[in-house]
N, C-alpha and C. Protein backbone atom coordinates (compact mmCIF):
# COMPACT_ATOMS: atom_id res chain seq x y z
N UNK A 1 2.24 3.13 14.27
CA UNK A 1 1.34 4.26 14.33
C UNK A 1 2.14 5.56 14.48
N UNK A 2 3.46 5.09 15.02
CA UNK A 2 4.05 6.75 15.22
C UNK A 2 4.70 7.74 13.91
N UNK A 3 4.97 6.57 12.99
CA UNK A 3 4.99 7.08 11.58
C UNK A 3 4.27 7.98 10.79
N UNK A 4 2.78 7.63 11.80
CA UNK A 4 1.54 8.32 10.81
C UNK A 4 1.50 9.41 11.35
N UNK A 5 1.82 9.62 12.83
CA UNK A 5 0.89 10.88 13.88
C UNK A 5 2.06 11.51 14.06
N UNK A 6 3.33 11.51 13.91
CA UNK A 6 4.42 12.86 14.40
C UNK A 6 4.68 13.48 13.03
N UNK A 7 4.83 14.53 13.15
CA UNK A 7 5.86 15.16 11.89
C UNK A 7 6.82 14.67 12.25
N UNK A 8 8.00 15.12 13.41
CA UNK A 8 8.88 15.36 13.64
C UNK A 8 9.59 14.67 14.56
N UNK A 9 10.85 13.60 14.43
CA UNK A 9 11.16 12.55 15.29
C UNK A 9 11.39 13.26 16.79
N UNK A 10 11.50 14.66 16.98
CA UNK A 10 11.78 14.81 18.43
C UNK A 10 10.26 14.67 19.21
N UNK A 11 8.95 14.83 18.32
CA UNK A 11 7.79 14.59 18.91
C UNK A 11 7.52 12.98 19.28
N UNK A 12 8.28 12.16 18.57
CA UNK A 12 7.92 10.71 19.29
C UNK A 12 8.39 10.34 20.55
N UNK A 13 7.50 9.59 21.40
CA UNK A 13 8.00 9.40 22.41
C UNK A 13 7.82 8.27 22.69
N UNK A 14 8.63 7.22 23.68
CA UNK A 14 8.98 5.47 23.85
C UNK A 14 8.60 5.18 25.09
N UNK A 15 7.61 4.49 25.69
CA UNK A 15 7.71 4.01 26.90
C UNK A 15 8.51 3.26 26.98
N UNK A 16 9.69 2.97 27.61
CA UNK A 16 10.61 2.44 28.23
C UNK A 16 10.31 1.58 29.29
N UNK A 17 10.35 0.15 29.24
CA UNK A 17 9.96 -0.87 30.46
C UNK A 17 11.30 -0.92 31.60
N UNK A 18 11.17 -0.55 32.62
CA UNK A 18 12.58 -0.15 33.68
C UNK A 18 13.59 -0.20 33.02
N UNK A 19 13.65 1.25 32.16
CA UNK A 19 15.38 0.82 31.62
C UNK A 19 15.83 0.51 30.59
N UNK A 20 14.51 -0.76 30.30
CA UNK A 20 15.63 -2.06 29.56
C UNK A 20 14.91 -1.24 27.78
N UNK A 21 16.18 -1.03 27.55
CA UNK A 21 16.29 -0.69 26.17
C UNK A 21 15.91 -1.80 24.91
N UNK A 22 16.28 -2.77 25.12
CA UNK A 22 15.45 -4.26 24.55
C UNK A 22 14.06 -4.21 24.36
N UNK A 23 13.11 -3.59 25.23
CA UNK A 23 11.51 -3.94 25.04
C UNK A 23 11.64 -3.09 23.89
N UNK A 24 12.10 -1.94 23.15
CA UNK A 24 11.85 -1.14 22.18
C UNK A 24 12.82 -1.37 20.95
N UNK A 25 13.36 -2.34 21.50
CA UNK A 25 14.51 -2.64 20.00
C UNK A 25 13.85 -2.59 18.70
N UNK A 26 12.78 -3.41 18.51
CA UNK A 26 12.03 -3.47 17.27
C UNK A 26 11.74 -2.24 16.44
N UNK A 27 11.74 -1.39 17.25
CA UNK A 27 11.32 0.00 16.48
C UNK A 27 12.55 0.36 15.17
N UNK A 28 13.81 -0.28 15.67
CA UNK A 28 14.30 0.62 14.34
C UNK A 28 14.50 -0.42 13.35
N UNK A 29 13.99 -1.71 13.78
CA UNK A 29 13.40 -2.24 12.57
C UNK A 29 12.15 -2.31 11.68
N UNK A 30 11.50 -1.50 12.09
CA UNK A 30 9.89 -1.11 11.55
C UNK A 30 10.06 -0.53 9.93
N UNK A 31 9.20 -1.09 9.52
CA UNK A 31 9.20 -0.65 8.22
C UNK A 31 7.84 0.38 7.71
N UNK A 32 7.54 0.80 7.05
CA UNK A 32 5.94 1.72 6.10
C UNK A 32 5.31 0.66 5.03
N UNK A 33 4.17 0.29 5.60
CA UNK A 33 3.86 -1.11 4.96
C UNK A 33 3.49 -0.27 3.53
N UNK A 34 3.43 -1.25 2.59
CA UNK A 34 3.12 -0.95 1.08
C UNK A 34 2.32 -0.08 0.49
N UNK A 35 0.91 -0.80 1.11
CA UNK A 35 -0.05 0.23 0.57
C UNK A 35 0.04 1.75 1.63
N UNK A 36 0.41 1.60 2.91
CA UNK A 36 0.45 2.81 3.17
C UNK A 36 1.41 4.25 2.27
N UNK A 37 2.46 3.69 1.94
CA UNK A 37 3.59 4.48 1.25
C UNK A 37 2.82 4.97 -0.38
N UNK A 38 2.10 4.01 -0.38
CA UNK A 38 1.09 4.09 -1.95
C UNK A 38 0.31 5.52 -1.15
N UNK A 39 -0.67 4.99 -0.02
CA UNK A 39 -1.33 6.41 0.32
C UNK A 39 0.03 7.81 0.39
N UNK A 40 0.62 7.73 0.93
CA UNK A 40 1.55 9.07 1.32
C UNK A 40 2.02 9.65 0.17
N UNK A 41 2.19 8.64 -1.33
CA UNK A 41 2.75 9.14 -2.47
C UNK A 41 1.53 9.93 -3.00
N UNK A 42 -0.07 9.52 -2.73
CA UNK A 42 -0.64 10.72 -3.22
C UNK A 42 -1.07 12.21 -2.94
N UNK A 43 -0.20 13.01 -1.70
CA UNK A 43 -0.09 14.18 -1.40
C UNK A 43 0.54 14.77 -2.58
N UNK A 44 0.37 16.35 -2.46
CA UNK A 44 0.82 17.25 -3.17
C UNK A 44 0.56 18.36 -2.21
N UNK A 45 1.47 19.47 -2.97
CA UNK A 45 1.95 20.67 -2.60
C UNK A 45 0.42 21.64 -2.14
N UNK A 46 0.03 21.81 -1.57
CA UNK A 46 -1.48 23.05 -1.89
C UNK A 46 -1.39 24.10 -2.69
N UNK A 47 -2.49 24.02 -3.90
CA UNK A 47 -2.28 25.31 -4.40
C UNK A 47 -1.41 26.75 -4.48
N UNK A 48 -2.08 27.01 -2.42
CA UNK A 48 -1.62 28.26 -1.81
C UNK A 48 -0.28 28.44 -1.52
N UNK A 49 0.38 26.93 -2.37
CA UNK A 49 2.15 27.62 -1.51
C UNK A 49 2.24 27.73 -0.25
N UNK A 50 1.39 27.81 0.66
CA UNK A 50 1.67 27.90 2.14
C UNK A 50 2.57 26.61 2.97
N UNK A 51 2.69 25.54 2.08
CA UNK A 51 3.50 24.53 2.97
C UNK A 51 2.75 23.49 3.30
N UNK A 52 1.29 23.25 3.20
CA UNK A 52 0.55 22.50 3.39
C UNK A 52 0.60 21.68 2.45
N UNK A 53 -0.20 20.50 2.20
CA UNK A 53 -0.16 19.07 1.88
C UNK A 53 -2.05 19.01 1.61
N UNK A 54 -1.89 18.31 0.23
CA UNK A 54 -3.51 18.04 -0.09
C UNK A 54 -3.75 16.45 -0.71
N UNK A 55 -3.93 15.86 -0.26
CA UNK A 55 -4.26 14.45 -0.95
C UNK A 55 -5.06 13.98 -2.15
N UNK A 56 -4.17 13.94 -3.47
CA UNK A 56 -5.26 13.50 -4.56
C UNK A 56 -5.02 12.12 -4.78
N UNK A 57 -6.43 12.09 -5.05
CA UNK A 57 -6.79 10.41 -5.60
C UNK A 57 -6.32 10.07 -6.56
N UNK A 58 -6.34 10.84 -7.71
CA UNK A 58 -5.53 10.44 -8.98
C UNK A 58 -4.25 9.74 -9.29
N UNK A 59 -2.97 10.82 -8.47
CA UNK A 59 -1.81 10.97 -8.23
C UNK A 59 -1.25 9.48 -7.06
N UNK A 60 -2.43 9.57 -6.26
CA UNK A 60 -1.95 8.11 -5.48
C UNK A 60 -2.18 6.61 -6.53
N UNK A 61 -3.08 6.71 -6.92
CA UNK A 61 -3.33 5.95 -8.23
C UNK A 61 -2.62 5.51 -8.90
N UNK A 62 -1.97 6.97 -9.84
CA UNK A 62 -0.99 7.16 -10.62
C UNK A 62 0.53 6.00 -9.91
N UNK A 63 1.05 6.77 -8.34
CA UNK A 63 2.10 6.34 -8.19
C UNK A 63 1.55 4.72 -7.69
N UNK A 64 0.63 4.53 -7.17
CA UNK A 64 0.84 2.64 -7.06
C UNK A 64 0.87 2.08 -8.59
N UNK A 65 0.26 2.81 -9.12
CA UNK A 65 0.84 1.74 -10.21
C UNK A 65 -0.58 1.10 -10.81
N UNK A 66 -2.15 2.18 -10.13
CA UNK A 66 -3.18 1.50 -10.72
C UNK A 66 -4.23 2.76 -11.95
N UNK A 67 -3.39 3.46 -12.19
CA UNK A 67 -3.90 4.61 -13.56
C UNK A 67 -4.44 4.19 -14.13
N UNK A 68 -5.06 2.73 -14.33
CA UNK A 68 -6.27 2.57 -15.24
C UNK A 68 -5.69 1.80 -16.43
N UNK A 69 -4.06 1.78 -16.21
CA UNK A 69 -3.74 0.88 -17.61
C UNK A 69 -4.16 -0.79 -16.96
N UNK A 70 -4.22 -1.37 -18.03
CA UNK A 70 -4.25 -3.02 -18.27
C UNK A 70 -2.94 -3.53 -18.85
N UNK A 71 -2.75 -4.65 -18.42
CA UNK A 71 -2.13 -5.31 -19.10
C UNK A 71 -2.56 -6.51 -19.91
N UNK A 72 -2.66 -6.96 -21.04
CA UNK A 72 -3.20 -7.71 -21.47
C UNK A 72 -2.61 -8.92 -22.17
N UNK A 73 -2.48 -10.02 -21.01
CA UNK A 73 -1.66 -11.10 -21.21
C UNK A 73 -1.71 -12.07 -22.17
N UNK A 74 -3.42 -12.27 -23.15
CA UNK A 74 -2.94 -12.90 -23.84
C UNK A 74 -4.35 -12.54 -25.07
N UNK A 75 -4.36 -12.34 -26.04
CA UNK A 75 -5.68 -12.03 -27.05
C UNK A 75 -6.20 -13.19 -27.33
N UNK A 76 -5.38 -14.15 -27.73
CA UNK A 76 -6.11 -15.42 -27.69
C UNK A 76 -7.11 -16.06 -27.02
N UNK A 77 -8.37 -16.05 -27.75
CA UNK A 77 -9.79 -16.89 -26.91
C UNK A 77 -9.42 -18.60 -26.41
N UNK A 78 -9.98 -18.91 -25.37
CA UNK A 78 -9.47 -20.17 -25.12
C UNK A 78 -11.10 -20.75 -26.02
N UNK A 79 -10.49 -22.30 -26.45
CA UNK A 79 -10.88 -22.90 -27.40
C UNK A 79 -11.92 -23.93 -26.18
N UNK A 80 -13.21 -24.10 -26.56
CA UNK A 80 -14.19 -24.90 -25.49
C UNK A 80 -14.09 -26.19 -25.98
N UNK A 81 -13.46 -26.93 -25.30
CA UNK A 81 -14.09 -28.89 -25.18
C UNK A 81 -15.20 -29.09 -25.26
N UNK A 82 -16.16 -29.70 -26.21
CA UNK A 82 -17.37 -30.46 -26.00
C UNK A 82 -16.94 -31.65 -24.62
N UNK A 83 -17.93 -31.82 -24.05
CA UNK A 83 -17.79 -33.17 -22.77
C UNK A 83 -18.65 -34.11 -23.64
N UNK A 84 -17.93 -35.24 -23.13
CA UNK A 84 -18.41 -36.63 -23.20
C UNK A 84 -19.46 -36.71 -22.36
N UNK A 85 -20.60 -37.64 -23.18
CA UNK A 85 -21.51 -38.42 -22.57
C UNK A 85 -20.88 -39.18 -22.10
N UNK A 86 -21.18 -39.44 -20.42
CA UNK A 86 -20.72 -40.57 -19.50
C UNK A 86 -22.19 -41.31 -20.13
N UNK A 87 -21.41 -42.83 -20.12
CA UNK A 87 -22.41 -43.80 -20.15
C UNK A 87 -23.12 -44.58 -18.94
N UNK A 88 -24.09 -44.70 -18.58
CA UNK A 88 -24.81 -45.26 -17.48
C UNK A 88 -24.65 -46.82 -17.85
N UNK A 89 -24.46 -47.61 -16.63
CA UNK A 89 -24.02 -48.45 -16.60
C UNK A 89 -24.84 -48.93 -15.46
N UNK A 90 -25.38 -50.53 -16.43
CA UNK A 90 -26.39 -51.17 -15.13
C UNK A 90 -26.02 -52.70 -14.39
């Protein structure tokens, strides 16, 4: 969560369990899960030049990788089996 809510690494802050530098080790193995990095790629610049940040839908789209193309794996119709009559048996 601290990825999402600081700008700025001097704003994060660690509770520390007495000391022990171990309870927080994990942190600098943390990674930005997938689809989140998909959300963050669709910001852009604001209009106004002021430095701000505007989120388009398009552009996040665009960079995951879901713009609306298809891929189309195969044209070929699959061909239907008639089924067998099972025979009843007395």
């Amino acid at each position: 969560m601290a990825l999402s809510r600081v700008r700025m690494g001097d704003h994060m802050r660690l509770m520390i369990n007495g000391g022990d530098w171990n309870t927080v080790a994990y942190i600098s193995k943390l990674q930005r899960n997938e689809y989140t990095d998909w959300f963050f790629r669709g910001y852009e610049d604001h209009p106004s030049k002021d430095g701000s940040k505007v989120w388009n839908y398009n552009l996040a789209r665009k960079n995951a990788g879901l713009d609306g193309k298809r891929k189309i794996t195969s044209s070929k119709k699959k061909k239907s089996t008639p089924r067998k009559k099972a025979r009843k048996k007395r």
